[in-house]
C-alpha atoms as a PDB file:
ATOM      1  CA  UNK A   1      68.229 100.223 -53.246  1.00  0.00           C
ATOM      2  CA  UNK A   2      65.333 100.392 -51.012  1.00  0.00           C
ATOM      3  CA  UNK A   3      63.468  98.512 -53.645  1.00  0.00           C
ATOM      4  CA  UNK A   4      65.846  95.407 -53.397  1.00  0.00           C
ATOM      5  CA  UNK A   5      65.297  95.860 -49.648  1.00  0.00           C
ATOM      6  CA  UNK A   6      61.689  95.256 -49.869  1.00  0.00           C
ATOM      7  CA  UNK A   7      62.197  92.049 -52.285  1.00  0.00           C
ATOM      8  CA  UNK A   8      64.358  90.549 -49.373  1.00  0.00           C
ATOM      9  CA  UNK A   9      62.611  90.634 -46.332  1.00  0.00           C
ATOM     10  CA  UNK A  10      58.993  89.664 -48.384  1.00  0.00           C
ATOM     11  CA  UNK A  11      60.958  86.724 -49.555  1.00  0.00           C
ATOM     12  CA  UNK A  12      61.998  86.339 -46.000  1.00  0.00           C
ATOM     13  CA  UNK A  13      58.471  86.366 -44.618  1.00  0.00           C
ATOM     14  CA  UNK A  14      57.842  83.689 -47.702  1.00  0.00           C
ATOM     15  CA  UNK A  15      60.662  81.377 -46.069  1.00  0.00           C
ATOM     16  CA  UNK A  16      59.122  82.230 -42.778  1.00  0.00           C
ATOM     17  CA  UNK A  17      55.771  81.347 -43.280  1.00  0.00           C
ATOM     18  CA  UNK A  18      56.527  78.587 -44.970  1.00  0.00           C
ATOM     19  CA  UNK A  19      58.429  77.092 -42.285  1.00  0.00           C
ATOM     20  CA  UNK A  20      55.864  77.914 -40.028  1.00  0.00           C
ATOM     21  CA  UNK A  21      53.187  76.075 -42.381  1.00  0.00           C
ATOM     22  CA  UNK A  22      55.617  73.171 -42.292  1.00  0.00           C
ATOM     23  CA  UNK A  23      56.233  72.847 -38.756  1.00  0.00           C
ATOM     24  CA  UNK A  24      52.355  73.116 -38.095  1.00  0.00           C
ATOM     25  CA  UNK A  25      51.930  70.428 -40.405  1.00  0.00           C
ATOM     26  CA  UNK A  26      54.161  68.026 -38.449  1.00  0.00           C
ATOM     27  CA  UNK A  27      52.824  69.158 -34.859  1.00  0.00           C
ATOM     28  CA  UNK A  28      48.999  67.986 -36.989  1.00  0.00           C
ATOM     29  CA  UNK A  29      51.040  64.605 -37.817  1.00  0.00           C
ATOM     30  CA  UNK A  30      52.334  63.765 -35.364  1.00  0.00           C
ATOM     31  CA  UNK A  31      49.053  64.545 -32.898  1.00  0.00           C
ATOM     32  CA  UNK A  32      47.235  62.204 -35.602  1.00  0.00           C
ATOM     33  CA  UNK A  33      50.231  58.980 -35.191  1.00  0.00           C
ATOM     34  CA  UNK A  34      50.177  59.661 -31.665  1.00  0.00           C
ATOM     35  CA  UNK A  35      46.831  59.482 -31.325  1.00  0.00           C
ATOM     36  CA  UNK A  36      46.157  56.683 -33.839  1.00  0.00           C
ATOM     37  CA  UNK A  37      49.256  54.623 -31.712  1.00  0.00           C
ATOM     38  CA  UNK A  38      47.440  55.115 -27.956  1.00  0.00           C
ATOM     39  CA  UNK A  39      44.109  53.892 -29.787  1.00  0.00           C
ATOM     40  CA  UNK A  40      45.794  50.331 -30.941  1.00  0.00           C
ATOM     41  CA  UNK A  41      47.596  50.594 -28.029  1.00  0.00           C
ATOM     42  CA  UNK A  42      51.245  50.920 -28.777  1.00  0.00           C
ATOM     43  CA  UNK A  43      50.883  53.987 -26.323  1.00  0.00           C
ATOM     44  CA  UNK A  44      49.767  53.862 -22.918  1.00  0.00           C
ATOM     45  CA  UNK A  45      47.695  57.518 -22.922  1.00  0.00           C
ATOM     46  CA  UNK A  46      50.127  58.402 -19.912  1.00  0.00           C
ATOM     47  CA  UNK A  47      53.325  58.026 -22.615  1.00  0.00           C
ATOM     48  CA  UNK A  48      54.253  54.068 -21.565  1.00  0.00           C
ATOM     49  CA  UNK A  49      54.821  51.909 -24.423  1.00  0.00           C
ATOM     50  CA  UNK A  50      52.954  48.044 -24.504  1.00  0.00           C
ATOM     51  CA  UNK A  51      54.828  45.223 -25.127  1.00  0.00           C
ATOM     52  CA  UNK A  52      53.400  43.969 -27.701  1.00  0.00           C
ATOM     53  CA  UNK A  53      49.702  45.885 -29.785  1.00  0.00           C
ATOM     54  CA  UNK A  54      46.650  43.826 -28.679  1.00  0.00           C
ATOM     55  CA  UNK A  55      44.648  42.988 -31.799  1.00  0.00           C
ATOM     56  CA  UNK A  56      41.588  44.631 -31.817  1.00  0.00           C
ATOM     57  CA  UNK A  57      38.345  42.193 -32.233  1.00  0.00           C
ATOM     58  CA  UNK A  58      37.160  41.861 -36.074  1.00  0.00           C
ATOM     59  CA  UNK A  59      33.275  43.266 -35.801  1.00  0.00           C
ATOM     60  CA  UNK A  60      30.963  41.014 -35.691  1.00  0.00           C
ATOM     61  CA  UNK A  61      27.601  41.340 -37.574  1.00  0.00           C
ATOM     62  CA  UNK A  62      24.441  39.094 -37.878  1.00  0.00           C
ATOM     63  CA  UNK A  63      23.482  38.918 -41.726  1.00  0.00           C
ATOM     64  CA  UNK A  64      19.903  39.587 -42.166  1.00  0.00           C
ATOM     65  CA  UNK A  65      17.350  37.005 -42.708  1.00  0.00           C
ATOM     66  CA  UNK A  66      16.643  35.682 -46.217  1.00  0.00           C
ATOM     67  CA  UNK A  67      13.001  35.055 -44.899  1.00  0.00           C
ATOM     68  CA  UNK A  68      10.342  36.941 -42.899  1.00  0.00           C
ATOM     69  CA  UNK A  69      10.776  36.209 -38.866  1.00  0.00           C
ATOM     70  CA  UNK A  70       7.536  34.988 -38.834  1.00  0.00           C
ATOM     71  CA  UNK A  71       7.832  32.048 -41.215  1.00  0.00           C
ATOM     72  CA  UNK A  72       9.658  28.832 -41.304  1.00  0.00           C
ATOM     73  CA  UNK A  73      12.179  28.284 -44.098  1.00  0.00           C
ATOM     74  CA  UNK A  74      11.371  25.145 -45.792  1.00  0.00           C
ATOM     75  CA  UNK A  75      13.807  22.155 -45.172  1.00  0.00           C
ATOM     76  CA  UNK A  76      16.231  21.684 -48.110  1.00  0.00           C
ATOM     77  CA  UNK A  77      15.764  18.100 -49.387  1.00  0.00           C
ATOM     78  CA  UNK A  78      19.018  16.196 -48.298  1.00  0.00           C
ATOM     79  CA  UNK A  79      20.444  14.058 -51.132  1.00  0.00           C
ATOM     80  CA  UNK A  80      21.355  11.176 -48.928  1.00  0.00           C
ATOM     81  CA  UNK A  81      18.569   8.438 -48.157  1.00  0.00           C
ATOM     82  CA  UNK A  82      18.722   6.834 -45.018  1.00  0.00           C
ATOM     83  CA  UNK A  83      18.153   3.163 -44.745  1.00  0.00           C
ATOM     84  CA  UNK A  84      14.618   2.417 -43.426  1.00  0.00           C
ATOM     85  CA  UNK A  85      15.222   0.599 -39.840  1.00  0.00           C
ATOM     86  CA  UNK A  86      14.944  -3.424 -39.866  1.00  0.00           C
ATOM     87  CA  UNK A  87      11.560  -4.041 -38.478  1.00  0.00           C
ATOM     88  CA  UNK A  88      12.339  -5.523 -34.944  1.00  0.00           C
ATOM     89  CA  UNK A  89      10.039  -8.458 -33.641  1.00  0.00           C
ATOM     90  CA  UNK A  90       7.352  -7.755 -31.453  1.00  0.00           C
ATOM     91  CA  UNK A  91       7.343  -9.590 -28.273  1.00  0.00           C
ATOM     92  CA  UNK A  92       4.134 -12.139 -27.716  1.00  0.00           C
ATOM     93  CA  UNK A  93       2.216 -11.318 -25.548  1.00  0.00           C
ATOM     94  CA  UNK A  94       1.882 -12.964 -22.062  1.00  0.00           C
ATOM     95  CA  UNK A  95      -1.450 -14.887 -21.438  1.00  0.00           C
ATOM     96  CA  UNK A  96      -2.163 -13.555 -18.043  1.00  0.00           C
ATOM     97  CA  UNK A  97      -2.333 -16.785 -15.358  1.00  0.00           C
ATOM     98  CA  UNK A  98      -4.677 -19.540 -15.313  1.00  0.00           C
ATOM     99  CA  UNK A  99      -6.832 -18.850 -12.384  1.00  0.00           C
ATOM    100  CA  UNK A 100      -6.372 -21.635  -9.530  1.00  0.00           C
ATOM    101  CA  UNK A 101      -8.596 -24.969 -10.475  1.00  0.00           C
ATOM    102  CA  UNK A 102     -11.200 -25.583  -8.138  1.00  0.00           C
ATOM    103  CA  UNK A 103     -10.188 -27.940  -4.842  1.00  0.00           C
ATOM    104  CA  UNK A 104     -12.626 -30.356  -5.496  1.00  0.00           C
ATOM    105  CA  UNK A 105     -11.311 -32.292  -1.688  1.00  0.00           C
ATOM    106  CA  UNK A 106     -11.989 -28.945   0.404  1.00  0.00           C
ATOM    107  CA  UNK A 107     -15.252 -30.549   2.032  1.00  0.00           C
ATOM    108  CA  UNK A 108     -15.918 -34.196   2.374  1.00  0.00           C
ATOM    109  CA  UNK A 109     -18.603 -35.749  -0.014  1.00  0.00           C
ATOM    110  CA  UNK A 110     -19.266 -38.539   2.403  1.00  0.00           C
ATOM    111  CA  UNK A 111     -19.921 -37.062   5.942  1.00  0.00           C
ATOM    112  CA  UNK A 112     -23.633 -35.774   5.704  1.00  0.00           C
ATOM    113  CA  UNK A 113     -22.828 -32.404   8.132  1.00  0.00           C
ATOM    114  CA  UNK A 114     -20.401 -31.540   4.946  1.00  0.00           C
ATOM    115  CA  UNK A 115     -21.962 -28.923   2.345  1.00  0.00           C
ATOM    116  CA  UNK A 116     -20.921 -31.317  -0.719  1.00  0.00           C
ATOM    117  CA  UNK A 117     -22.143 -34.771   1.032  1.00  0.00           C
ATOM    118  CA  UNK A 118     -22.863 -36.889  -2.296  1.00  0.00           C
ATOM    119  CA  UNK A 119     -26.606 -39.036  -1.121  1.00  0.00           C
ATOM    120  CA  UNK A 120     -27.678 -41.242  -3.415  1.00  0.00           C
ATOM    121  CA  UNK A 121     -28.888 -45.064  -4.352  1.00  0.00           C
ATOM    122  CA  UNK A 122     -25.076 -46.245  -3.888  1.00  0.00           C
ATOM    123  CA  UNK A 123     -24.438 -43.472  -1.063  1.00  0.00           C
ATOM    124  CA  UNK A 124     -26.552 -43.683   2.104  1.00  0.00           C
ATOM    125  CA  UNK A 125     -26.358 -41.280   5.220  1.00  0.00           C
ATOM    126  CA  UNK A 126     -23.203 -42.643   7.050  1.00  0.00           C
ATOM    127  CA  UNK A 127     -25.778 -43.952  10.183  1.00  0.00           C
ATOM    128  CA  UNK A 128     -29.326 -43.000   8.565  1.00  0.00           C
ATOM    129  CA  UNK A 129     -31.009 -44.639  10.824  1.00  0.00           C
ATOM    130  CA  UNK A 130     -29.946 -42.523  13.874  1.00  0.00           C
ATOM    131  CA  UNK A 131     -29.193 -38.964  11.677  1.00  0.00           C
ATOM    132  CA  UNK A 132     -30.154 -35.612  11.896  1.00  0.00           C
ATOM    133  CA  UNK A 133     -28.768 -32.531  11.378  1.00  0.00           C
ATOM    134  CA  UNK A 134     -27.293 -30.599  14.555  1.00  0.00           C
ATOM    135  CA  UNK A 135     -28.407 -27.051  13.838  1.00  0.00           C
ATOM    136  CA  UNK A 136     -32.169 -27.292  11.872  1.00  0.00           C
ATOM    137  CA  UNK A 137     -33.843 -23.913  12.291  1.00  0.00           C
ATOM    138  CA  UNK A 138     -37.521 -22.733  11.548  1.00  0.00           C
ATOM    139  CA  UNK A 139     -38.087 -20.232   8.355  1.00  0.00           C
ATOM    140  CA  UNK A 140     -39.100 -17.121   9.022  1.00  0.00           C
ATOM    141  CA  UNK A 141     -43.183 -16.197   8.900  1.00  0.00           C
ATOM    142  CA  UNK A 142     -42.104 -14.000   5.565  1.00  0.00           C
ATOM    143  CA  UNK A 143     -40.733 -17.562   3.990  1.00  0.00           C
ATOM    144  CA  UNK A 144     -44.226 -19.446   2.757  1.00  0.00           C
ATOM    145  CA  UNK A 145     -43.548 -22.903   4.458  1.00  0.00           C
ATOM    146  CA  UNK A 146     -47.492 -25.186   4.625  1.00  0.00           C
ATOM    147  CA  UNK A 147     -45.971 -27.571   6.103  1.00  0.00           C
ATOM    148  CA  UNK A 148     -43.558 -25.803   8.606  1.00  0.00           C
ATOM    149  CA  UNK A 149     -40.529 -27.903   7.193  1.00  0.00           C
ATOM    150  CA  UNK A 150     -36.460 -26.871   8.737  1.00  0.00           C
ATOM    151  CA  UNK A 151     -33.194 -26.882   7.052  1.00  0.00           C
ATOM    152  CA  UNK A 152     -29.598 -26.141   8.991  1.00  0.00           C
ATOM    153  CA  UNK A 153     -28.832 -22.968   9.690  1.00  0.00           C
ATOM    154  CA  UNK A 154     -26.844 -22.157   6.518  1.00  0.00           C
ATOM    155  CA  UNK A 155     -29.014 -23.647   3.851  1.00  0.00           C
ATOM    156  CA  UNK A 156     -31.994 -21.604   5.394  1.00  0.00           C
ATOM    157  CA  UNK A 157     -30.517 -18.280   5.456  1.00  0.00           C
ATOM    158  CA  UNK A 158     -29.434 -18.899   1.571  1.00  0.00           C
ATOM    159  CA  UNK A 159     -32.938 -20.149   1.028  1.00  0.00           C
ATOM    160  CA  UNK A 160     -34.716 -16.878   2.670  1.00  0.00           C
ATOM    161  CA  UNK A 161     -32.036 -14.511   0.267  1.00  0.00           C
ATOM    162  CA  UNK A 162     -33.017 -16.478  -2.612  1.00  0.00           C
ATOM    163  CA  UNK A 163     -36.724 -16.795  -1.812  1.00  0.00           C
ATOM    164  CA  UNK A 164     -36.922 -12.513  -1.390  1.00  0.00           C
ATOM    165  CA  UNK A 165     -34.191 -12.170  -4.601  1.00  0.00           C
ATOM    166  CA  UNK A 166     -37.303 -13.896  -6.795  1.00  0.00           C
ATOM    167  CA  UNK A 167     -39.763 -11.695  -5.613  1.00  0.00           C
ATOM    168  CA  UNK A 168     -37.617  -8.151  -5.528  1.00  0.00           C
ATOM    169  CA  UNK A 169     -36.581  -9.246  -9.340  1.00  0.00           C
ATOM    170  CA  UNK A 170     -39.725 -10.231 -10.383  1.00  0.00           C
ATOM    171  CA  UNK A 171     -42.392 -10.598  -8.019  1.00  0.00           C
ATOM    172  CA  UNK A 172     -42.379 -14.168  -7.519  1.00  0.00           C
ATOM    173  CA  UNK A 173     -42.901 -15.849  -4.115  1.00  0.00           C
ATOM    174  CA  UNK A 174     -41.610 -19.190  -4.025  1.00  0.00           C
ATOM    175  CA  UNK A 175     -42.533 -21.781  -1.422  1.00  0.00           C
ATOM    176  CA  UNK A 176     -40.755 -23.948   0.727  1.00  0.00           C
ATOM    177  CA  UNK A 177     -42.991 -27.160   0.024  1.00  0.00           C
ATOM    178  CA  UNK A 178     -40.831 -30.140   1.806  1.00  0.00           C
ATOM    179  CA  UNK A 179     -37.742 -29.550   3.244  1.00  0.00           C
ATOM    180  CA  UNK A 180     -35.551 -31.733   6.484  1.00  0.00           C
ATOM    181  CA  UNK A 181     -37.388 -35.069   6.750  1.00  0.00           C
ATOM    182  CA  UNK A 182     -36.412 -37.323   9.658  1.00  0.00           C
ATOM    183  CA  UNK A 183     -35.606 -40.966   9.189  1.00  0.00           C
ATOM    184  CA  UNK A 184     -38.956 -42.234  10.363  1.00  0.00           C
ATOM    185  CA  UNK A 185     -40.979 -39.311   8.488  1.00  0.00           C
ATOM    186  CA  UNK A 186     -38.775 -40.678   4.919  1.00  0.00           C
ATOM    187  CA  UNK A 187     -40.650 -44.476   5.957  1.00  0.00           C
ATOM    188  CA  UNK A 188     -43.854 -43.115   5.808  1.00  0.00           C
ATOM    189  CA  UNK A 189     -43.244 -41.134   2.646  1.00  0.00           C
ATOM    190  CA  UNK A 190     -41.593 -43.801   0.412  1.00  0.00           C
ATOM    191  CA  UNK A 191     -44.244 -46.070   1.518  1.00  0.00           C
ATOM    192  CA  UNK A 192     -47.066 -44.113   0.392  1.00  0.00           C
ATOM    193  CA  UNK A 193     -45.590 -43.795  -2.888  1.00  0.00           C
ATOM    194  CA  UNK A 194     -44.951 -47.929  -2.958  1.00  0.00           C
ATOM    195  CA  UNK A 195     -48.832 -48.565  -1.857  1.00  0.00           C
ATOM    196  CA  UNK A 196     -49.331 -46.128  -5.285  1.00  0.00           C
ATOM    197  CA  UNK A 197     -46.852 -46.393  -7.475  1.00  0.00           C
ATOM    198  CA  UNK A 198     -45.125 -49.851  -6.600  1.00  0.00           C
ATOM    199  CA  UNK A 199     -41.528 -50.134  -5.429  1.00  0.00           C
ATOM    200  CA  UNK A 200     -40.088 -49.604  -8.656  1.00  0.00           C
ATOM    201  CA  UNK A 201     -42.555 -46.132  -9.556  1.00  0.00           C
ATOM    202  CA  UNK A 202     -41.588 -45.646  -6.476  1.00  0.00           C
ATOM    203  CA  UNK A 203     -37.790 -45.800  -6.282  1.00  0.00           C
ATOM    204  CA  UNK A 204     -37.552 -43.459  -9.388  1.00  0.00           C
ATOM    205  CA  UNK A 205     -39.177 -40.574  -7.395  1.00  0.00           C
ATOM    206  CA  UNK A 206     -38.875 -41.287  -4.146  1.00  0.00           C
ATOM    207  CA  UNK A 207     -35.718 -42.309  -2.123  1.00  0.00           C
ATOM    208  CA  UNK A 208     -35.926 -45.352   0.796  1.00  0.00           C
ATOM    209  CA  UNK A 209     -34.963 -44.544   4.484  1.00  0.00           C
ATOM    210  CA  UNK A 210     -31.570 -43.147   4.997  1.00  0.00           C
ATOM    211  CA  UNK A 211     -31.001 -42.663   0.833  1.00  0.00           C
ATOM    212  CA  UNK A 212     -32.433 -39.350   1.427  1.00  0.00           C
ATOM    213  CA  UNK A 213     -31.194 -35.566   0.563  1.00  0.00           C
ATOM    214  CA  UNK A 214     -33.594 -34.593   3.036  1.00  0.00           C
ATOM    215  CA  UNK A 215     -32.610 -36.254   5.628  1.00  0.00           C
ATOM    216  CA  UNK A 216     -29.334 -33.862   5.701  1.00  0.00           C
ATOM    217  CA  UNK A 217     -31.748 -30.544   6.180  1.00  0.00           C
ATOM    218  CA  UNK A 218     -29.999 -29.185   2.717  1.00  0.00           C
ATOM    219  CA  UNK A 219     -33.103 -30.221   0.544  1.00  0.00           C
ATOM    220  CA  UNK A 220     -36.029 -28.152  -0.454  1.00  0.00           C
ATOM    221  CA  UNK A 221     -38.543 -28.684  -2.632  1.00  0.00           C
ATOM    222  CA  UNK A 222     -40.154 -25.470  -4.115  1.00  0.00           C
ATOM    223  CA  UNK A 223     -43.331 -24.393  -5.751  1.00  0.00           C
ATOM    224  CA  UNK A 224     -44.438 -20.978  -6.272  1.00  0.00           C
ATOM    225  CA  UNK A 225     -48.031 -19.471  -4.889  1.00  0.00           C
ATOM    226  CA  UNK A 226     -49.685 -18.899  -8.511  1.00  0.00           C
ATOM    227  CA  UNK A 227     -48.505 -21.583 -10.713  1.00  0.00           C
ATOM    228  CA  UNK A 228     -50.531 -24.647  -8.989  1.00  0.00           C
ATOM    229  CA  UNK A 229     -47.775 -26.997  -9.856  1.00  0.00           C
ATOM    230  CA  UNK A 230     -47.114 -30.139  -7.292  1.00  0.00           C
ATOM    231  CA  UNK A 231     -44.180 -32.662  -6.280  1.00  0.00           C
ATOM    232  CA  UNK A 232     -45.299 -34.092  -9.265  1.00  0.00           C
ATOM    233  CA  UNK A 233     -44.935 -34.493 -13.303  1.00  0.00           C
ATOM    234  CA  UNK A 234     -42.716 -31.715 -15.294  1.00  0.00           C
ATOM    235  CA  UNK A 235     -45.524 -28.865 -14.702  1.00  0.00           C
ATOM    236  CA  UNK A 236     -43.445 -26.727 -12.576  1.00  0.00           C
ATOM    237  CA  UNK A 237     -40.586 -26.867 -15.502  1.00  0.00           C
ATOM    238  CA  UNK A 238     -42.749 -24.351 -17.289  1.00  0.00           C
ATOM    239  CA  UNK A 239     -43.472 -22.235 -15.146  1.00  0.00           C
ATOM    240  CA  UNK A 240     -41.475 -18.124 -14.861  1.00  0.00           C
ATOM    241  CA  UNK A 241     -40.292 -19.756 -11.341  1.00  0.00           C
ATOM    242  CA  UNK A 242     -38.526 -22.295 -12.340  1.00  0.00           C
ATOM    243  CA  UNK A 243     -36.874 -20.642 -15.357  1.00  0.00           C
ATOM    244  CA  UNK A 244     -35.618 -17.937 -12.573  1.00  0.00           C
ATOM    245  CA  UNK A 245     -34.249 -20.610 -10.288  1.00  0.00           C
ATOM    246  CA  UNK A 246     -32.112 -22.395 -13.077  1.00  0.00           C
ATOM    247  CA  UNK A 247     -30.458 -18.666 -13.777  1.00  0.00           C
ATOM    248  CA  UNK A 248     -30.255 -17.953 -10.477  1.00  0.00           C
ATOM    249  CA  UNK A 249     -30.082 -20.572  -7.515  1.00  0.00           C
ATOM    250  CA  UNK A 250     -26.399 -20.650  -7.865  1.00  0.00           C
ATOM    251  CA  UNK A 251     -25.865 -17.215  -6.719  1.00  0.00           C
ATOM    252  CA  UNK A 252     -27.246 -18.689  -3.165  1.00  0.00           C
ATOM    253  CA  UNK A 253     -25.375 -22.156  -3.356  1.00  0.00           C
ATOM    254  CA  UNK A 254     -28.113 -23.914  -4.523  1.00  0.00           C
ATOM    255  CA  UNK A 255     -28.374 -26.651  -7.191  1.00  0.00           C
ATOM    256  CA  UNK A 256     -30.897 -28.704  -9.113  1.00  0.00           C
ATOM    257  CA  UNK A 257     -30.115 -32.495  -7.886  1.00  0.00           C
ATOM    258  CA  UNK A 258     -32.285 -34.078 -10.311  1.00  0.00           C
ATOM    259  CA  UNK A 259     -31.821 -32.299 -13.901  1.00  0.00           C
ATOM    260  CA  UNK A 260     -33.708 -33.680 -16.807  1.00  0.00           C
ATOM    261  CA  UNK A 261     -32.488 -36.495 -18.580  1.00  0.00           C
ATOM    262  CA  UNK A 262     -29.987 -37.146 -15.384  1.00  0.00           C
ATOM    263  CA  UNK A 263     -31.729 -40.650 -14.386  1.00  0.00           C
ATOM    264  CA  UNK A 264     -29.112 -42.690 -15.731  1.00  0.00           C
ATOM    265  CA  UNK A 265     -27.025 -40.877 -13.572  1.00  0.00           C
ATOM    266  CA  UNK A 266     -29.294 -40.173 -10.074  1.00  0.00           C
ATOM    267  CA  UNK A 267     -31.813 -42.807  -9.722  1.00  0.00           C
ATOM    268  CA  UNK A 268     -34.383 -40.634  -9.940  1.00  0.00           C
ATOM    269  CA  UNK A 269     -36.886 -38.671 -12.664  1.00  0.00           C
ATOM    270  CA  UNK A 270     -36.554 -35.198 -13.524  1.00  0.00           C
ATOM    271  CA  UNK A 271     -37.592 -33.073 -10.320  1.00  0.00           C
ATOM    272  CA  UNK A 272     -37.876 -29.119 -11.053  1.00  0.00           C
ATOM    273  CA  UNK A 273     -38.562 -28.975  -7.657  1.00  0.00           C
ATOM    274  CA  UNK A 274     -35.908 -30.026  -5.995  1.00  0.00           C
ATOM    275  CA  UNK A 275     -33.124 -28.316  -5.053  1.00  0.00           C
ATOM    276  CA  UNK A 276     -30.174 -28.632  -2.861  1.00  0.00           C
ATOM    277  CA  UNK A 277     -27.906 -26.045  -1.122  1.00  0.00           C
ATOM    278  CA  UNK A 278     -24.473 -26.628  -1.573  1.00  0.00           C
ATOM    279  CA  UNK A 279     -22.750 -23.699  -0.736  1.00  0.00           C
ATOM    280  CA  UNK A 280     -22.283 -20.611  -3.235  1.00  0.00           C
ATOM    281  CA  UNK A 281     -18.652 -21.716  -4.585  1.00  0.00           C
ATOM    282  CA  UNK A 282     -19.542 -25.017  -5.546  1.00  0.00           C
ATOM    283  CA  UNK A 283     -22.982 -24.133  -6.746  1.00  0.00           C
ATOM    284  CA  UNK A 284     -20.842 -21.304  -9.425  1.00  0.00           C
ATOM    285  CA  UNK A 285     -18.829 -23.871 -10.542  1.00  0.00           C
ATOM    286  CA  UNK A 286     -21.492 -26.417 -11.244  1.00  0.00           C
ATOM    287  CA  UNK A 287     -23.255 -23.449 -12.895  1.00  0.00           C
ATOM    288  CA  UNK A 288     -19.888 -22.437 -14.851  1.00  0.00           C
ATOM    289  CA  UNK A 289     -18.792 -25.810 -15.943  1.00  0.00           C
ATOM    290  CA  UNK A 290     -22.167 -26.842 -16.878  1.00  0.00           C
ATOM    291  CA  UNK A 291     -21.765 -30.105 -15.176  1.00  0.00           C
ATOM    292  CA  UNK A 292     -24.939 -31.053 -14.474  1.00  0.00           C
ATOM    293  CA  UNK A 293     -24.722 -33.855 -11.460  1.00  0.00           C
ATOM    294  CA  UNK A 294     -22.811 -33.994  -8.297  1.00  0.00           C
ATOM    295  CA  UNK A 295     -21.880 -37.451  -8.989  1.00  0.00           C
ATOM    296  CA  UNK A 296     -20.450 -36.339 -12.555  1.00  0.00           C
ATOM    297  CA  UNK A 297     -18.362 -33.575 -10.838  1.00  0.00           C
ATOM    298  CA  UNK A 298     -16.796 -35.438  -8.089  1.00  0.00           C
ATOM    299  CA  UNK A 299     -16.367 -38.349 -10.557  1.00  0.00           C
ATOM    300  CA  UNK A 300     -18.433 -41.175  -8.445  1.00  0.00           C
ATOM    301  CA  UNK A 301     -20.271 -43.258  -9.688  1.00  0.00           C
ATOM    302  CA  UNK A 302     -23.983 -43.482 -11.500  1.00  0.00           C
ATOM    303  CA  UNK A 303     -26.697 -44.645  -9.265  1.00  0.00           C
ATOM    304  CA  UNK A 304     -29.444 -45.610 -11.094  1.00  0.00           C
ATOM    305  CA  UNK A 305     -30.308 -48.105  -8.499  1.00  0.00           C
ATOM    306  CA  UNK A 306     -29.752 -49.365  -5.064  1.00  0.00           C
ATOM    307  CA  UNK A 307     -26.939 -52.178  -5.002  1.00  0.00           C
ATOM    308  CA  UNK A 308     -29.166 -54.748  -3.201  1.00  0.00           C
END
């Protein structure tokens, strides 16, 4: 009997701990749903429910470089060509602007106190007989000058910046040989030239009273002190002087009047010596041009001799 006793209550403590092993086993499940709900949040921690589970975010993950960080991958060669571009016209190109011609009627070639006053065998000094210049001035004691000859004011300061350009450049010293001749001073000279040469040796280098550049006081005539060259024949045309006057009179508005091979044009022979001052701007665009007369520039006419 006691034995059958025994069988019961183990089988009892069986049941027992079974049940107990059961009901531990749903308090473990349903700590794990519970807990697994309030992490999606069906379950507010504090026991509210949500209205609806908020998804949670998918991970995100960067996937590791099929090349080293330090290189560039090469670019993959796309299969579609693009058309080259139409090649679009170039524009011309602008000539920049014609610089302003020269105003050949800013000084009068006809009144002898004008710069560009035009003397010649057709063109006499308006009143020669009575002329001369308002403002003649001496040359300074630096300027060699024999025959202590004037100019007006202007021509003689170009002439003493010319005269110390030749000798600073290249150690020339021009000299002021002839330069403002008076009305009565241009009778004796063309007649000494007419008792040698005859009127007609004399007309082609000499000019008669009141025909005379000199007579305005913007003639010089000019040697140098080494070459021993005169008022006369083509020596001083070969001489270092001359060659730097033709390059460089211009810069201080002077000009050659008489140019070789100009008689048609002048009246008179080819004169190295003589220059005249006509103002720089005039004097550069003689020199630019290459014209080589007044009479040619201002379009007048040739006077190769005196009308009567």
């Amino acid at each position: 009997m006691s034995r059958l006793m025994d069988r019961r209550q183990r089988r009892s403590r069986r049941r027992l701990r079974g049940v107990l092993i059961a009901a531990a086993a749903l308090v473990v499940v349903a700590l794990l749903v519970g807990g697994g709900l309030v992490l999606t949040g069906v379950l507010h921690p504090a026991g509210g429910v949500l209205a609806a589970p908020t998804a949670l975010p998918a991970p995100s993950f960067t996937p590791a470089p099929t090349t080293p960080p330090s290189e560039t991958p090469a670019p993959v060669a796309s299969a579609t060509v693009s058309p080259a571009p139409a090649p679009s016209a170039s524009p011309e190109p602008t000539a920049p602007p014609a610089p302003p011609a020269f105003d050949r009627s800013a000084n009068s070639v006809d009144d002898p106190l004008s710069p560009w006053v035009v003397v010649n065998k057709l063109r006499p000094i308006q009143n020669g007989a009575d002329y001369g210049p308002p403002d003649l001035v001496d040359l300074p004691g630096d300027i060699p000058n024999p025959n202590g000859y004037q100019l007006r004011a202007d021509a003689a300061s170009a002439l003493v910046d010319m005269f110390h350009a030749a000798q600073a450049e290249t150690g020339i010293q021009l000299v002021a040989q002839s330069g403002y001749r008076s009305y009565s001073v241009q009778v004796r000279a063309y007649d000494y030239y007419v008792n040698s040469l005859g009127v007609e040796g004399a007309d082609l280098t000499s000019a008669r009273p009141g025909f005379s550049e000199h007579q305005t006081g913007m003639a010089m005539d000019i040697l140098d002190t080494v070459s021993g060259c005169s008022t006369d024949g083509r020596c001083f045309a070969n001489t270092p002087a001359y060659t730097w006057l033709q390059q460089n009179a211009y810069r201080f508005g002077y000009v050659l009047r008489y140019p070789d091979g100009g008689t048609p044009v002048t009246g008179y022979e080819f004169e190295p010596w003589h220059w005249r001052w006509v103002g720089v701007p005039l004097a550069t665009e003689l020199h630019t041009t290459g014209i080589p007369t007044l009479e040619e520039y201002f379009g007048l006419p040739a006077a190769p001799g005196y009308a009567g």
